[in-house]
N, C-alpha and C. Protein backbone atom coordinates (compact mmCIF):
# COMPACT_ATOMS: atom_id res chain seq x y z
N UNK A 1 10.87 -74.53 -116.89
CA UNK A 1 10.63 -73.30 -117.61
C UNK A 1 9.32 -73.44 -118.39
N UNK A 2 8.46 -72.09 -118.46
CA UNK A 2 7.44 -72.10 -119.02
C UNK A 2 7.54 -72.35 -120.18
N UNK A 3 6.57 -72.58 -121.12
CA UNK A 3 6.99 -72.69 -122.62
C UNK A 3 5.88 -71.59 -123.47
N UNK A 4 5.76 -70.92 -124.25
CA UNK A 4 4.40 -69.91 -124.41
C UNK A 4 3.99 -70.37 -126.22
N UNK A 5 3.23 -70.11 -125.95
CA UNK A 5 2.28 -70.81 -127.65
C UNK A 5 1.21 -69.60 -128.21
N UNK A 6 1.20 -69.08 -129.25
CA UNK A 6 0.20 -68.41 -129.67
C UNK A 6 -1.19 -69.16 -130.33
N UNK A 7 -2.27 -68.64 -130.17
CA UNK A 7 -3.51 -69.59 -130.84
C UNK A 7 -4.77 -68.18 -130.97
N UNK A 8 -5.65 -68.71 -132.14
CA UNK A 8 -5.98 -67.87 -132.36
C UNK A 8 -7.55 -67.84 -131.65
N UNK A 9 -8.06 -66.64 -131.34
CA UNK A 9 -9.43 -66.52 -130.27
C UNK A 9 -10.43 -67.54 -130.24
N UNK A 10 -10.92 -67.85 -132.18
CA UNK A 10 -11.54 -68.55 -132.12
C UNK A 10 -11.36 -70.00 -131.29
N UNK A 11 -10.23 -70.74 -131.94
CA UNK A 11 -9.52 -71.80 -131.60
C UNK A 11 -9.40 -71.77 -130.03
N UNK A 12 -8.80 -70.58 -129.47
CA UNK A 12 -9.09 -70.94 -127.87
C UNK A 12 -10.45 -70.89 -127.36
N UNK A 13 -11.80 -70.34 -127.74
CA UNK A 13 -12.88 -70.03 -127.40
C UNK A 13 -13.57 -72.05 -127.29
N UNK A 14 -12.85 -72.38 -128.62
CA UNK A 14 -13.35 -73.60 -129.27
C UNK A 14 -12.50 -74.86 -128.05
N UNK A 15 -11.98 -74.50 -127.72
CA UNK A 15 -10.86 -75.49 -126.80
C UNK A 15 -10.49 -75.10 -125.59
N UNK A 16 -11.26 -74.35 -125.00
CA UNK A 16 -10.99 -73.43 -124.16
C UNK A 16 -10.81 -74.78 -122.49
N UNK A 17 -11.31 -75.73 -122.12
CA UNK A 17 -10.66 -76.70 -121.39
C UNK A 17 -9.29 -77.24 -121.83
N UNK A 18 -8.91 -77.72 -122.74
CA UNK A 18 -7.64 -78.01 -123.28
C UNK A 18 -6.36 -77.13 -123.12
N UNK A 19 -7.04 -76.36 -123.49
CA UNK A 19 -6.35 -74.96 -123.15
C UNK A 19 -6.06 -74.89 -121.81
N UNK A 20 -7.12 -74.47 -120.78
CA UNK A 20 -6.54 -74.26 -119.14
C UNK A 20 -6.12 -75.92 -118.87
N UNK A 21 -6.09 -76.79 -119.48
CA UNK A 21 -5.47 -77.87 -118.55
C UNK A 21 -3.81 -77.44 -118.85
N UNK A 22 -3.81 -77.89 -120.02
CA UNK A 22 -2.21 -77.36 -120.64
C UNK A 22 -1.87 -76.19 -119.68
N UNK A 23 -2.36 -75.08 -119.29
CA UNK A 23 -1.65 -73.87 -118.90
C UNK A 23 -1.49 -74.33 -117.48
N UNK A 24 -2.37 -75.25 -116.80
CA UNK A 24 -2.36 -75.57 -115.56
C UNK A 24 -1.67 -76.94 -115.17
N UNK A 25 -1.61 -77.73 -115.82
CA UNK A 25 -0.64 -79.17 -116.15
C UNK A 25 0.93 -78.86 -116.63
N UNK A 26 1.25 -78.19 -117.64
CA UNK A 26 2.21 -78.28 -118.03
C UNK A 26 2.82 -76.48 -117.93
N UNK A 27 2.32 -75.68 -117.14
CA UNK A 27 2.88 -74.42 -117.24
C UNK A 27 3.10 -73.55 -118.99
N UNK A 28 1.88 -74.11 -119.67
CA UNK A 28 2.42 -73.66 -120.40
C UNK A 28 1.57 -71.86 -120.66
N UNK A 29 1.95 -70.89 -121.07
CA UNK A 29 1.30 -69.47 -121.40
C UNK A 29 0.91 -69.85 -122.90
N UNK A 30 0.21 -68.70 -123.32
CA UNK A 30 -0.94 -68.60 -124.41
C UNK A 30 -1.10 -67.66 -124.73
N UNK A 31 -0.20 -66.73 -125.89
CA UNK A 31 -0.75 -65.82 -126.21
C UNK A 31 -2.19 -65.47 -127.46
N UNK A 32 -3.34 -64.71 -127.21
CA UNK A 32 -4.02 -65.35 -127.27
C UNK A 32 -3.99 -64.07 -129.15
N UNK A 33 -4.88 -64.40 -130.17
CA UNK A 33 -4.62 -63.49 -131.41
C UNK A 33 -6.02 -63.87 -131.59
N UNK A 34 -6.16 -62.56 -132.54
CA UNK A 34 -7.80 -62.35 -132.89
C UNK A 34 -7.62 -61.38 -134.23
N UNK A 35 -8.00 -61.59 -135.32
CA UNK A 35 -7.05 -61.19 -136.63
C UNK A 35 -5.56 -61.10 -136.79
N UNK A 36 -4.93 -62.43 -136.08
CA UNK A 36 -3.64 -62.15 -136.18
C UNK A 36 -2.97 -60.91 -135.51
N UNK A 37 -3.98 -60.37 -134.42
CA UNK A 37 -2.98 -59.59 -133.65
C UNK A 37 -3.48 -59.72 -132.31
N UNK A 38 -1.98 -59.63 -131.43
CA UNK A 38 -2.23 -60.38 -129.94
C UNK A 38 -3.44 -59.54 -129.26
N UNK A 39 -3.91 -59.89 -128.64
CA UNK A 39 -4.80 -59.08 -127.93
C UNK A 39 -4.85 -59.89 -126.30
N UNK A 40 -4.54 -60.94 -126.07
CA UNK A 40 -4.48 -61.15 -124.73
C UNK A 40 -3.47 -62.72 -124.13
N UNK A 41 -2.94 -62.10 -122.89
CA UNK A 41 -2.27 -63.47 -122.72
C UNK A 41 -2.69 -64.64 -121.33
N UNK A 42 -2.69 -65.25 -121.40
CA UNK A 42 -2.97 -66.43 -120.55
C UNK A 42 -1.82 -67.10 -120.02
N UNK A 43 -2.37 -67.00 -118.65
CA UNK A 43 -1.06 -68.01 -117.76
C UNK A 43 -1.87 -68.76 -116.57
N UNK A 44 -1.13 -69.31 -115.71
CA UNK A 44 -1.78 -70.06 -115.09
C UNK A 44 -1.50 -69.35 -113.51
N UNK A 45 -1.99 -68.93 -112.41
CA UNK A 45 -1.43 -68.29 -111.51
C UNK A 45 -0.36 -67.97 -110.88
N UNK A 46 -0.22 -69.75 -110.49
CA UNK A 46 1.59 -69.95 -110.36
C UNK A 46 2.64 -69.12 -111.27
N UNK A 47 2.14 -69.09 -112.19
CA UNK A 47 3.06 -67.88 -113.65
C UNK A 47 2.91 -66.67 -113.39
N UNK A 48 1.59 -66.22 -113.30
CA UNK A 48 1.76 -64.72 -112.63
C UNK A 48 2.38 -64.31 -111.36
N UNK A 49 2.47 -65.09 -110.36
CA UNK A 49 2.96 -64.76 -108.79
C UNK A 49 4.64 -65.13 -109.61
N UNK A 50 4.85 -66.03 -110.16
CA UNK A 50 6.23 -66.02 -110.62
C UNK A 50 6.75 -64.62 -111.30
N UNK A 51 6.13 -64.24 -112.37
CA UNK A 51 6.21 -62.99 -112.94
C UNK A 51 6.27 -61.47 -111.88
N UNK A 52 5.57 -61.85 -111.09
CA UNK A 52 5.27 -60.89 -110.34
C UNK A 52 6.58 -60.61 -109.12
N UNK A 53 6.85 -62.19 -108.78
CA UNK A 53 8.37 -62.38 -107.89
C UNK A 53 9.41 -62.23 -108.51
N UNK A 54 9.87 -62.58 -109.42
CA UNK A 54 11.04 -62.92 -110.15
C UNK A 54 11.28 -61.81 -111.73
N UNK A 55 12.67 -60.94 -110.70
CA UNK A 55 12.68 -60.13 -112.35
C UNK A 55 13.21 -60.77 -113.85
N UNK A 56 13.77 -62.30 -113.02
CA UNK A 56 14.13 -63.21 -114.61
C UNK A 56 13.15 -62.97 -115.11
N UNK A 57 12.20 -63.90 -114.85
CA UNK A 57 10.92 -63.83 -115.75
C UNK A 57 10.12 -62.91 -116.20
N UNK A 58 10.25 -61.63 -115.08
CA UNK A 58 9.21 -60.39 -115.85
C UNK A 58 10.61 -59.75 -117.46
N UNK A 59 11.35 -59.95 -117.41
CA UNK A 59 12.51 -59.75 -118.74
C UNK A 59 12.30 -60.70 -119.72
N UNK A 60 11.90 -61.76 -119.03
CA UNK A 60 11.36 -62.68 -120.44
C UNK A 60 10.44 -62.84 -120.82
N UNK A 61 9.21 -62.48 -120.26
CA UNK A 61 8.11 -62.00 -120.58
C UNK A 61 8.57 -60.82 -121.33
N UNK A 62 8.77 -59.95 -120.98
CA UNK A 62 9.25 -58.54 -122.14
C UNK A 62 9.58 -58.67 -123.26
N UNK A 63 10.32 -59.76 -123.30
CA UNK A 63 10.78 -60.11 -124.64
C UNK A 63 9.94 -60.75 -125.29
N UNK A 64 9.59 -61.78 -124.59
CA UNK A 64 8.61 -62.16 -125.39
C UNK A 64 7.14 -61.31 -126.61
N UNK A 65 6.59 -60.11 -125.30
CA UNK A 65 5.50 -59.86 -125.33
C UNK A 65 6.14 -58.61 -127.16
N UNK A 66 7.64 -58.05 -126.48
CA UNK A 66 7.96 -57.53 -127.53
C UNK A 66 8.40 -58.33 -129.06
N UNK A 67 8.47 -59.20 -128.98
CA UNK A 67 8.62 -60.18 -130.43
C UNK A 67 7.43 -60.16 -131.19
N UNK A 68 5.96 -60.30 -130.13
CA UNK A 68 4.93 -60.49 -130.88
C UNK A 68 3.84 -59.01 -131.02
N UNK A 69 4.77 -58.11 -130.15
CA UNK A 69 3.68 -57.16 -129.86
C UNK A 69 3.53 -56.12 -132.08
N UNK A 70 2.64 -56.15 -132.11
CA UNK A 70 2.92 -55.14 -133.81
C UNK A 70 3.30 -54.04 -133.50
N UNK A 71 3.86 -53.88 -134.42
CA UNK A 71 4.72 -52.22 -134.98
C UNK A 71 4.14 -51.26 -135.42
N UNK A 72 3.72 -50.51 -135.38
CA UNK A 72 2.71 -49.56 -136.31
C UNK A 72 3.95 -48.14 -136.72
N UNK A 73 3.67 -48.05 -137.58
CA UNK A 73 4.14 -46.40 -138.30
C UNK A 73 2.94 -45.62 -138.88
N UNK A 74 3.39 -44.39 -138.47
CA UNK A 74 2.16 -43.43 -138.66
C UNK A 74 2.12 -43.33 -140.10
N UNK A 75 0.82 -43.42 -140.42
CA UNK A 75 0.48 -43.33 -141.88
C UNK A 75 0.38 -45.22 -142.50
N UNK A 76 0.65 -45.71 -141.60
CA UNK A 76 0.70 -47.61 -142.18
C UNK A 76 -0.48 -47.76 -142.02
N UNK A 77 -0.88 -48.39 -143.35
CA UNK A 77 -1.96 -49.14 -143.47
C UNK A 77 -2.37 -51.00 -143.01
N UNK A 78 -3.16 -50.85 -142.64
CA UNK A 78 -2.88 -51.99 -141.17
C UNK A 78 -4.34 -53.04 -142.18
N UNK A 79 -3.48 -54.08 -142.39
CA UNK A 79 -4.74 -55.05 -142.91
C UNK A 79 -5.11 -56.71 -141.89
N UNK A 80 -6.23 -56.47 -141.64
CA UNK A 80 -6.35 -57.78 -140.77
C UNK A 80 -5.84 -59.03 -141.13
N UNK A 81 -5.09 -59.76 -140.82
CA UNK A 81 -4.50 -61.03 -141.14
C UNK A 81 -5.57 -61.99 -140.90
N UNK A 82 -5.78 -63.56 -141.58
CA UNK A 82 -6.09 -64.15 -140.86
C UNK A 82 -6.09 -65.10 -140.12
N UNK A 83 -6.64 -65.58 -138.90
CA UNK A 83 -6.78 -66.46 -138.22
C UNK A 83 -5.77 -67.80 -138.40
């Protein structure tokens, strides 16, 4: 089973080999944050053709993506977190 890790843009920009070995060595995903809010995720191919085959995994991806995805309410004032 995959395992998924959040890190923030800079930090992956800064490590960005470390990064694809891990995603490509150990299956692991990466969601990736840029003021503390997700903006992109990383997998390794084998993960996407998995995602793409298997509705286990596209449900746990869902969940996942929904744990970290933000909430907004109309009228919320939205302050950048950081890094």
């Amino acid at each position: 089973m995959s395992k998924t890790k959040s890190i923030s843009s800079t930090k992956a920009q800064n490590n960005f080999g470390r990064v694809l070995d891990d995603i490509t060595q150990n299956r692991t995903r990466y969601i990736v944050k840029r003021r503390g809010i997700p903006q992109a995720v990383i997998l390794s191919f084998n993960d996407f053709a998995d995602i793409l085959n298997n509705e286990r995994e596209r449900e746990r991806m869902h969940t996942i993506l929904g744990e970290v995805r933000p909430n907004y309410q109309l009228g919320q004032v939205l302050e950048p977190q950081s890094e």
